[in-house]
PDB file of N, CA and C in Angstrom:
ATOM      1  N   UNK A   1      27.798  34.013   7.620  1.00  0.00           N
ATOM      2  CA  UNK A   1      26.552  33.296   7.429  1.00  0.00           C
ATOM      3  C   UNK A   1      25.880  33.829   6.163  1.00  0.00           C
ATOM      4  N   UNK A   2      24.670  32.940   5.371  1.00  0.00           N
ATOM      5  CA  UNK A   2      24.629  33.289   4.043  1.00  0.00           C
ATOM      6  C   UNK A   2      23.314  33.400   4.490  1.00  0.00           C
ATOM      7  N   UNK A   3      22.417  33.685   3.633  1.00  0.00           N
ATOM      8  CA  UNK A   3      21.373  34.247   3.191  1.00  0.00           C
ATOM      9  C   UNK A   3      20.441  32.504   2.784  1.00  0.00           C
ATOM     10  N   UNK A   4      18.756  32.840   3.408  1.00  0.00           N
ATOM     11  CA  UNK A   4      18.214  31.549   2.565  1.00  0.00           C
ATOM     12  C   UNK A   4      18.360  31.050   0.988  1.00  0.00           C
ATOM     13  N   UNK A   5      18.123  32.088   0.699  1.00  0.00           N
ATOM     14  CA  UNK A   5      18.333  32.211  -1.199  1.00  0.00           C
ATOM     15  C   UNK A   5      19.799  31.425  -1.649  1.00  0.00           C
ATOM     16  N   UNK A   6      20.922  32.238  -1.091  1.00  0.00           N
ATOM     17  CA  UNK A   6      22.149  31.985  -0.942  1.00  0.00           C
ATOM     18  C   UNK A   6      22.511  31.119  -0.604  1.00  0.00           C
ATOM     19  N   UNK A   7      22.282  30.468   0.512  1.00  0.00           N
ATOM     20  CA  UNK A   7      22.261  28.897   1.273  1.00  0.00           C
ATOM     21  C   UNK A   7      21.828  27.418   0.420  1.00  0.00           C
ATOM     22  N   UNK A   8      20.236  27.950  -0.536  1.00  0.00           N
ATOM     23  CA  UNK A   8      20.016  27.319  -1.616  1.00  0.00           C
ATOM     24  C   UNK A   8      20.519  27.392  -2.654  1.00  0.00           C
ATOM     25  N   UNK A   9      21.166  28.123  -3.105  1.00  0.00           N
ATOM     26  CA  UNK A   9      22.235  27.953  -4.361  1.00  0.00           C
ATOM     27  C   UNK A   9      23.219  27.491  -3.961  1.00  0.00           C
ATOM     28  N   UNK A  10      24.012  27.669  -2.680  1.00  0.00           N
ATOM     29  CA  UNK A  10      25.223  27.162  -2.542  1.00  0.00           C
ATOM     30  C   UNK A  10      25.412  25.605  -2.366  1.00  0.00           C
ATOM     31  N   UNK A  11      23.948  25.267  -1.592  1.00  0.00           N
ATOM     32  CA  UNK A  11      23.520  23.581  -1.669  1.00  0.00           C
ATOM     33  C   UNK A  11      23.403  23.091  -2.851  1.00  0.00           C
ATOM     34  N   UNK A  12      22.772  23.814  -3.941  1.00  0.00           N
ATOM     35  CA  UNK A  12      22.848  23.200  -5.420  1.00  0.00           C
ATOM     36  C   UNK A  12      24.102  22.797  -5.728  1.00  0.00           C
ATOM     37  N   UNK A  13      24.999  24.064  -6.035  1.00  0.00           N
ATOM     38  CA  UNK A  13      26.528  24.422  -6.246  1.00  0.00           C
ATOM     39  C   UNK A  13      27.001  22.713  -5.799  1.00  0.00           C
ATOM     40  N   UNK A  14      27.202  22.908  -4.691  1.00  0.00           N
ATOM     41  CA  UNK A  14      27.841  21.913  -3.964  1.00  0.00           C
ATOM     42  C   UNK A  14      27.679  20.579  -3.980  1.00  0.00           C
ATOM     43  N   UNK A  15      26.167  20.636  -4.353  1.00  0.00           N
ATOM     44  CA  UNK A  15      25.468  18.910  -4.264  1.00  0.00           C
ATOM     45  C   UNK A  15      26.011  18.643  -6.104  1.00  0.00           C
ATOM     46  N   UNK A  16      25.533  19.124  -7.167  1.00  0.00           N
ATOM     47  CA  UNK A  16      26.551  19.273  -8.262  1.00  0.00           C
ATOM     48  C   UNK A  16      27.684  18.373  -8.296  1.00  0.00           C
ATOM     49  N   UNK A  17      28.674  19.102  -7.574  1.00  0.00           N
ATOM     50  CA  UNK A  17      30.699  19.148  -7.432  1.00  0.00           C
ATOM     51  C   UNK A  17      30.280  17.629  -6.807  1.00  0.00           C
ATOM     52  N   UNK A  18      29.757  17.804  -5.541  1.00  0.00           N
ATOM     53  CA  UNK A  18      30.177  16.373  -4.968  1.00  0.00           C
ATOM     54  C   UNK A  18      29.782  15.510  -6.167  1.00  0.00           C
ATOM     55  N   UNK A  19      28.218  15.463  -6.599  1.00  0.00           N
ATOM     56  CA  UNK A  19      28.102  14.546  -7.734  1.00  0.00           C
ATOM     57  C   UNK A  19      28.723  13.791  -8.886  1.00  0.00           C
ATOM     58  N   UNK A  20      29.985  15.113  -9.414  1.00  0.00           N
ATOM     59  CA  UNK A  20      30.927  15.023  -9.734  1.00  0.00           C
ATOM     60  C   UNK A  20      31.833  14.125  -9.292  1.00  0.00           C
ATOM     61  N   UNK A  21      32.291  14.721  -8.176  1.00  0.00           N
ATOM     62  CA  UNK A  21      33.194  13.676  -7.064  1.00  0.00           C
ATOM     63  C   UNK A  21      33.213  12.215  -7.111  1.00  0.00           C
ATOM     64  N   UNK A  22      32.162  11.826  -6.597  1.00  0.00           N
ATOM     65  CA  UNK A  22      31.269  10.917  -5.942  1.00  0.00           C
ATOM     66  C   UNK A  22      31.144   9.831  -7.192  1.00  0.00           C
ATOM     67  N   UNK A  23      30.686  10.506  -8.615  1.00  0.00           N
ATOM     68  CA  UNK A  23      30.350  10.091  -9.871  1.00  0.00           C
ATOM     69  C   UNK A  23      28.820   9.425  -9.415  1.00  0.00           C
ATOM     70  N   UNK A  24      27.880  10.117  -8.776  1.00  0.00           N
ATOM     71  CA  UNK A  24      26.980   9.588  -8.479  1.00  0.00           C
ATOM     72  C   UNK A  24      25.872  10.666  -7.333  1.00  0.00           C
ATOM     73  N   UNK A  25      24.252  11.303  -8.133  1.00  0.00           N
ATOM     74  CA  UNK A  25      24.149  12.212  -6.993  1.00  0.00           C
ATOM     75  C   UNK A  25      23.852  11.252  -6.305  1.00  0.00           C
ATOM     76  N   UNK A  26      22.948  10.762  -6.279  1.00  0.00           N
ATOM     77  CA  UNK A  26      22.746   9.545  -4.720  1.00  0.00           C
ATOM     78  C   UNK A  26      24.019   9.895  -4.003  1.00  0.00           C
ATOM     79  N   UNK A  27      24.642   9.460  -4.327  1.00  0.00           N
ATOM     80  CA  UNK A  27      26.239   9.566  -3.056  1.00  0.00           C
ATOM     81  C   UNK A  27      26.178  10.797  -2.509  1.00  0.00           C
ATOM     82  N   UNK A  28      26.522  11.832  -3.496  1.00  0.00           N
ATOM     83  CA  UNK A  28      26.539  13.163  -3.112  1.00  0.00           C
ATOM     84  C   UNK A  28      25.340  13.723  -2.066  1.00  0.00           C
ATOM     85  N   UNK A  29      24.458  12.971  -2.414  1.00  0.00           N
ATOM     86  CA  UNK A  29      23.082  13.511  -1.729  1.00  0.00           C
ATOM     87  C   UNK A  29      23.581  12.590   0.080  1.00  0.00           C
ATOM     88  N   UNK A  30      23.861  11.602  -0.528  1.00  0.00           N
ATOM     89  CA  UNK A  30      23.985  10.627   1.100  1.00  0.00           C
ATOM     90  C   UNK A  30      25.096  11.772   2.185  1.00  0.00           C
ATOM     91  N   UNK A  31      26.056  11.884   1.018  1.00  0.00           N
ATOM     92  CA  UNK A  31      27.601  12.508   1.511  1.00  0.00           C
ATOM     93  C   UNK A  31      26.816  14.117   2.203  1.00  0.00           C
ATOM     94  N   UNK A  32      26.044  14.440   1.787  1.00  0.00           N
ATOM     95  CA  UNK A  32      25.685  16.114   1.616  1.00  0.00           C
ATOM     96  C   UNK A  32      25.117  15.547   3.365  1.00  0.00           C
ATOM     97  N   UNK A  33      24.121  14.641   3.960  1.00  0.00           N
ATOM     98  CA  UNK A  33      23.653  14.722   4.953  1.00  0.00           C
ATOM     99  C   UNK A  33      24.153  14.281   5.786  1.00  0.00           C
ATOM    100  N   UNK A  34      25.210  13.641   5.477  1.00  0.00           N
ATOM    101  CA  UNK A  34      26.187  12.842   6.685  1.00  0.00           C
ATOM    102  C   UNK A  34      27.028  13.672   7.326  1.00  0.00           C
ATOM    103  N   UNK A  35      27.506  13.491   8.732  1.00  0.00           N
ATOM    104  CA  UNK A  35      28.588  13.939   9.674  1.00  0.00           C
ATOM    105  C   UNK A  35      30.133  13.663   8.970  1.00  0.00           C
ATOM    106  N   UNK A  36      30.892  14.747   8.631  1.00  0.00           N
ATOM    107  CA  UNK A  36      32.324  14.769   8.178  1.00  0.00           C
ATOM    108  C   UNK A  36      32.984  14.873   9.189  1.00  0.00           C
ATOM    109  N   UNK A  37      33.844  13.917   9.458  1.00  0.00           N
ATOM    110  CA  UNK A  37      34.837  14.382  10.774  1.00  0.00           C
ATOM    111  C   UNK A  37      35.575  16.201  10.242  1.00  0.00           C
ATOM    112  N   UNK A  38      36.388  15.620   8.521  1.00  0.00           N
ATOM    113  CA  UNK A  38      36.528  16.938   8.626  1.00  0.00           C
ATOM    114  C   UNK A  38      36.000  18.453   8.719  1.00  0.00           C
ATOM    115  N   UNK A  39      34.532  18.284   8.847  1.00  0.00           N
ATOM    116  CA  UNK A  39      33.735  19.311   9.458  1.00  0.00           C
ATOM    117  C   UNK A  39      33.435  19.600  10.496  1.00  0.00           C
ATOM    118  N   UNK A  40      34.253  18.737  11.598  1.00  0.00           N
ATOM    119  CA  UNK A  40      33.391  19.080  13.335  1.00  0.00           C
ATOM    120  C   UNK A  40      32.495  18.338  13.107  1.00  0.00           C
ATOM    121  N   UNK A  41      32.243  17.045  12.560  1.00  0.00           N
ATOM    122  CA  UNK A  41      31.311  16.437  12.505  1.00  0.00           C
ATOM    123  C   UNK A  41      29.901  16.352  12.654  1.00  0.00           C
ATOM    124  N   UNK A  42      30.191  18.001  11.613  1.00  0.00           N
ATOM    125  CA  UNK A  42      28.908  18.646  10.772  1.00  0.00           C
ATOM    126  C   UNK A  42      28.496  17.910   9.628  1.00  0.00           C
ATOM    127  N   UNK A  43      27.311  17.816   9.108  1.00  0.00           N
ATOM    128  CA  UNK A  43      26.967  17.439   7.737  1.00  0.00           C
ATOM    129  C   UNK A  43      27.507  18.877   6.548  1.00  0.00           C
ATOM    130  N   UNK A  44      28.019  18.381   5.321  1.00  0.00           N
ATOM    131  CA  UNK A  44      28.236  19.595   4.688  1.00  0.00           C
ATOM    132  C   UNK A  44      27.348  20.407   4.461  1.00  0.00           C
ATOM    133  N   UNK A  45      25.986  19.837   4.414  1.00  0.00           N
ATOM    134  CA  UNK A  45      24.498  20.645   4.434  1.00  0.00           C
ATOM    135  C   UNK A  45      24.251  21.540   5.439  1.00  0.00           C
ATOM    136  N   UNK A  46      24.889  21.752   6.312  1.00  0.00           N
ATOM    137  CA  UNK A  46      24.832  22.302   7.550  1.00  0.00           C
ATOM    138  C   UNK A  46      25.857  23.234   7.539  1.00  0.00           C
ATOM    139  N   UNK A  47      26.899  23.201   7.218  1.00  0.00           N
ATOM    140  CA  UNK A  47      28.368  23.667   7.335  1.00  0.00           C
ATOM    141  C   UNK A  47      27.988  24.506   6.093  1.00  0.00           C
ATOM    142  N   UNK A  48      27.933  24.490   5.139  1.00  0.00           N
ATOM    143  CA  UNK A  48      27.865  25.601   4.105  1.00  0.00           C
ATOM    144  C   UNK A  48      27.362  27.085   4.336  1.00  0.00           C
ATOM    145  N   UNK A  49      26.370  26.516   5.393  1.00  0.00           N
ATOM    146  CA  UNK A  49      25.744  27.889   6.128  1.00  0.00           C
ATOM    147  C   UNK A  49      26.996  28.609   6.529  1.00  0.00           C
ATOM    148  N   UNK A  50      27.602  28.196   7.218  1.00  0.00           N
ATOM    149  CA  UNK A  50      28.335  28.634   7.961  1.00  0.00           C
ATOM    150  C   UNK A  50      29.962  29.500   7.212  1.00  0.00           C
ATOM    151  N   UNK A  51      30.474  28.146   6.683  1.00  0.00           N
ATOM    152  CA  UNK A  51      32.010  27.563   5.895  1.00  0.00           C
ATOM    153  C   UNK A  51      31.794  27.191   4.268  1.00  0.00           C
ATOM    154  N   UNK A  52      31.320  28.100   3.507  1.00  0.00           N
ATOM    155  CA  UNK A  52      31.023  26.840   2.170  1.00  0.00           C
ATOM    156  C   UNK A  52      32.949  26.498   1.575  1.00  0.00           C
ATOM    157  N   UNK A  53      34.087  27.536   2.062  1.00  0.00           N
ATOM    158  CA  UNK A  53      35.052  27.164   1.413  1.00  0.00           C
ATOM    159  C   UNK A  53      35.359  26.133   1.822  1.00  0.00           C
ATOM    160  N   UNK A  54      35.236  26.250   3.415  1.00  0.00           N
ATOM    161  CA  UNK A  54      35.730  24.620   4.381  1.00  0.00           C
ATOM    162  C   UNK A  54      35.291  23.215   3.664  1.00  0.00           C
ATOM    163  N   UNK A  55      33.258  23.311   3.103  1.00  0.00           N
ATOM    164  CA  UNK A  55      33.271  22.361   1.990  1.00  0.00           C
ATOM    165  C   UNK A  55      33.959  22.262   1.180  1.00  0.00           C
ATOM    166  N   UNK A  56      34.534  23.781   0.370  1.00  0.00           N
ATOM    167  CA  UNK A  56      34.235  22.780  -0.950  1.00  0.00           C
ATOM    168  C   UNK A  56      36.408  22.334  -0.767  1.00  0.00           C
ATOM    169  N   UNK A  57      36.438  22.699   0.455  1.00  0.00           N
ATOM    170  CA  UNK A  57      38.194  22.259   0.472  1.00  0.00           C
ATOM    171  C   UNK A  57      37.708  20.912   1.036  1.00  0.00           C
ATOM    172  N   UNK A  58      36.550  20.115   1.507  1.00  0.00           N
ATOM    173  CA  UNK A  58      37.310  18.955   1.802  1.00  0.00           C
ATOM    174  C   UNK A  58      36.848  18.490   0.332  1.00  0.00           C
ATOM    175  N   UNK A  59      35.566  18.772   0.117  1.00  0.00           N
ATOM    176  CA  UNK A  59      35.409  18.144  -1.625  1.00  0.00           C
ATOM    177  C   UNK A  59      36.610  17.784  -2.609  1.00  0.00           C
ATOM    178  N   UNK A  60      37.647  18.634  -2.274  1.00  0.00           N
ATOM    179  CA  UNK A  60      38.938  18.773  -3.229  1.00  0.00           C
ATOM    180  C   UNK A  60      39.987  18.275  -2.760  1.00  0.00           C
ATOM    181  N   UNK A  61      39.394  17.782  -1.608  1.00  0.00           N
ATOM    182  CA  UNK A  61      40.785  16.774  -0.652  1.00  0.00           C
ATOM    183  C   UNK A  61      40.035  15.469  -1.219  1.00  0.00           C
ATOM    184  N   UNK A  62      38.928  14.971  -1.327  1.00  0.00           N
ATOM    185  CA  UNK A  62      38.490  13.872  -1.728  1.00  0.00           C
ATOM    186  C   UNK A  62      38.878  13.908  -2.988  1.00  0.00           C
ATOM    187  N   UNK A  63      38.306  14.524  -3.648  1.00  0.00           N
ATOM    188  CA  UNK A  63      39.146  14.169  -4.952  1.00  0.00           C
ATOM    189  C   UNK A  63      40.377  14.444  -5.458  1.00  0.00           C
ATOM    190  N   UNK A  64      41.033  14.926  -5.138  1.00  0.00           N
ATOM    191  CA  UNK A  64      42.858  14.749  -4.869  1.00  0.00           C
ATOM    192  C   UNK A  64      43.091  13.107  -4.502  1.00  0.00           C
ATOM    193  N   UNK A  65      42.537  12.708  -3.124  1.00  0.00           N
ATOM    194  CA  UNK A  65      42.880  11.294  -2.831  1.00  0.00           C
ATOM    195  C   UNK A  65      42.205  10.307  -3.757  1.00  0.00           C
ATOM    196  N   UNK A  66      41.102  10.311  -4.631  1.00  0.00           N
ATOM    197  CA  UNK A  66      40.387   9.595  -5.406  1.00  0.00           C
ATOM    198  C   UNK A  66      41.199   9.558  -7.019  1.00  0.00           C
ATOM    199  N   UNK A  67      41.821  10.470  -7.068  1.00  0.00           N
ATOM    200  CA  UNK A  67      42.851  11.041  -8.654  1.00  0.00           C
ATOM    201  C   UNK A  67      43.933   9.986  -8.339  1.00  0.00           C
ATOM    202  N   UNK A  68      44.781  10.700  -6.871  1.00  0.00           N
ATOM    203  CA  UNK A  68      46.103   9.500  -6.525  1.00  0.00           C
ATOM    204  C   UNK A  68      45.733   8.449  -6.353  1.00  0.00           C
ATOM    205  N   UNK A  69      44.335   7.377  -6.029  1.00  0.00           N
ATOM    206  CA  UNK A  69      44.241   6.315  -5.777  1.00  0.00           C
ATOM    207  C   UNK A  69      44.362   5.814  -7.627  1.00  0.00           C
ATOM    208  N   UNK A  70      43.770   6.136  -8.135  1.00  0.00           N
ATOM    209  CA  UNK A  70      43.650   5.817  -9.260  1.00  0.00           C
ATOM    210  C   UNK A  70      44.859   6.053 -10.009  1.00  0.00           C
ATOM    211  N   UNK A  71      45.635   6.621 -10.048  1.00  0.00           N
ATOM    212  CA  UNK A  71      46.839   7.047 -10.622  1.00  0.00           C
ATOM    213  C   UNK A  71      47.591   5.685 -10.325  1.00  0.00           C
ATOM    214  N   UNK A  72      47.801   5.494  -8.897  1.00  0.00           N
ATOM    215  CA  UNK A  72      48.466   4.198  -8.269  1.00  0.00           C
ATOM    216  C   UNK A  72      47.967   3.291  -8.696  1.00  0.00           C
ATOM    217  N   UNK A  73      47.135   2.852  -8.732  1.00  0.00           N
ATOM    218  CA  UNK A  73      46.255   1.751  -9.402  1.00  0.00           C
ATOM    219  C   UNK A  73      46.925   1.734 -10.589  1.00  0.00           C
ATOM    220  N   UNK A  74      46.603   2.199 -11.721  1.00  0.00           N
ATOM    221  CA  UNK A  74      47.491   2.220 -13.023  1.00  0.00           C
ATOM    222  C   UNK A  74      48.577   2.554 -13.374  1.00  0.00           C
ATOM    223  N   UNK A  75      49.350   2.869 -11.777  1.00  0.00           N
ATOM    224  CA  UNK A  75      50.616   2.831 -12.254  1.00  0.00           C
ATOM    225  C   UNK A  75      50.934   1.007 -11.537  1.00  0.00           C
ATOM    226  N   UNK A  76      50.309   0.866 -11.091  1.00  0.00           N
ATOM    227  CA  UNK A  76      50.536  -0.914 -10.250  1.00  0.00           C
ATOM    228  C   UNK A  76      50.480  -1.806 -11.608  1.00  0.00           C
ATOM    229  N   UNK A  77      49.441  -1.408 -11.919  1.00  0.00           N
ATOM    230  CA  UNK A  77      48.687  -2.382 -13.210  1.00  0.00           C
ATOM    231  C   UNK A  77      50.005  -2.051 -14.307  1.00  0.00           C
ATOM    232  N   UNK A  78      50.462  -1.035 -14.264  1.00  0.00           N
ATOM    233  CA  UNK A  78      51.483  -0.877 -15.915  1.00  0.00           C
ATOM    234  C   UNK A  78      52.489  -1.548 -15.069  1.00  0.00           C
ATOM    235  N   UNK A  79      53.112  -1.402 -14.126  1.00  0.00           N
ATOM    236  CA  UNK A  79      54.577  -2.216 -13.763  1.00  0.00           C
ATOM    237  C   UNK A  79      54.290  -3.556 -13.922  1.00  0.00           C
ATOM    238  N   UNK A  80      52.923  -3.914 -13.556  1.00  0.00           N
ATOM    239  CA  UNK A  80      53.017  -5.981 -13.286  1.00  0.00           C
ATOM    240  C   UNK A  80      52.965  -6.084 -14.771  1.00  0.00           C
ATOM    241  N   UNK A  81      52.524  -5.098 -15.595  1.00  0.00           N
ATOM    242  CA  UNK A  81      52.261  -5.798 -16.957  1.00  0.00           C
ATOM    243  C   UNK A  81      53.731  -5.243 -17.480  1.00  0.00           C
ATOM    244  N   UNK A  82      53.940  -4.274 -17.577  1.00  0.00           N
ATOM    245  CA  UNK A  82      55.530  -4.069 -17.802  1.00  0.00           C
ATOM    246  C   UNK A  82      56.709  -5.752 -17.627  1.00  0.00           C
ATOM    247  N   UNK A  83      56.187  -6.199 -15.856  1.00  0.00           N
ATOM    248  CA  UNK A  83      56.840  -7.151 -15.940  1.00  0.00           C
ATOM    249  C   UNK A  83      56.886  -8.575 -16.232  1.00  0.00           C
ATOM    250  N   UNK A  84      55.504  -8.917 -16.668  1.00  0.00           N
ATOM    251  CA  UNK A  84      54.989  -9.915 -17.361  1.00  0.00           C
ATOM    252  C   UNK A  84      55.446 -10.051 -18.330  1.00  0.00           C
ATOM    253  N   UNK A  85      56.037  -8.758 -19.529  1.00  0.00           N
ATOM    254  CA  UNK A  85      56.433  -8.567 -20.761  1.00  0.00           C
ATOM    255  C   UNK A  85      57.558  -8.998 -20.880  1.00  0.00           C
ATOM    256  N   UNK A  86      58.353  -8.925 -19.181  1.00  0.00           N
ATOM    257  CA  UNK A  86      59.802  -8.672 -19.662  1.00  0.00           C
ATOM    258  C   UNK A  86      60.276  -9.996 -19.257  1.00  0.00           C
ATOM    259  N   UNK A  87      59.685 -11.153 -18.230  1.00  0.00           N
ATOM    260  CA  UNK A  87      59.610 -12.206 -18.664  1.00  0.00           C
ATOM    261  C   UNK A  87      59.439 -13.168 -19.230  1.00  0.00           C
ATOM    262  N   UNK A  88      60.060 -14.043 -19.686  1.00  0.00           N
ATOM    263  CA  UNK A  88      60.101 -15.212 -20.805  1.00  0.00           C
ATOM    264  C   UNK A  88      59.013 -16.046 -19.749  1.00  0.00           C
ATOM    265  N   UNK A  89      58.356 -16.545 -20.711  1.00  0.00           N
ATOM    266  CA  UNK A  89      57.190 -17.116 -20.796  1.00  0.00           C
ATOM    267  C   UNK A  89      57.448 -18.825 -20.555  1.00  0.00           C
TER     268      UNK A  89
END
């Protein structure tokens, strides 16, 4: 368990990264008060007290899956256009 002082920096810290994440604090701020299943369906605002690595590992599971969604996405988009090219018109 952390310290008040500590607890408030680590909420900064964190609200930050998600912002990052998220590309948006609004989100981050929504995300920061909401129930995470992967927290015991704690809010991360709550859980940091407790776990801040447990945050900031799901933070980095979200954006892992937000990197591969997007990766797929443009790798979808280069094959159809790849194969648009390679058909005669």
């Amino acid at each position: 368990m952390i310290g008040k002082t500590d607890a408030r920096s680590a909420y900064d810290e964190l609200l930050e990264r998600a912002a990052q994440v998220f590309g948006s604090r609004q989100v981050a701020e929504e995300w920061m008060h909401s129930p995470v299943k992967a927290l015991c369906n704690q809010t991360p605002a709550c859980a940091i007290i407790h776990d801040r690595a447990q945050v900031e590992a799901v933070l980095k599971k979200i954006e892992a899956d937000q990197v591969g969604k997007s990766i797929g996405s443009e790798l979808t988009v280069m094959r159809e256009d790849s194969c648009s090219r390679a058909m005669p018109g």
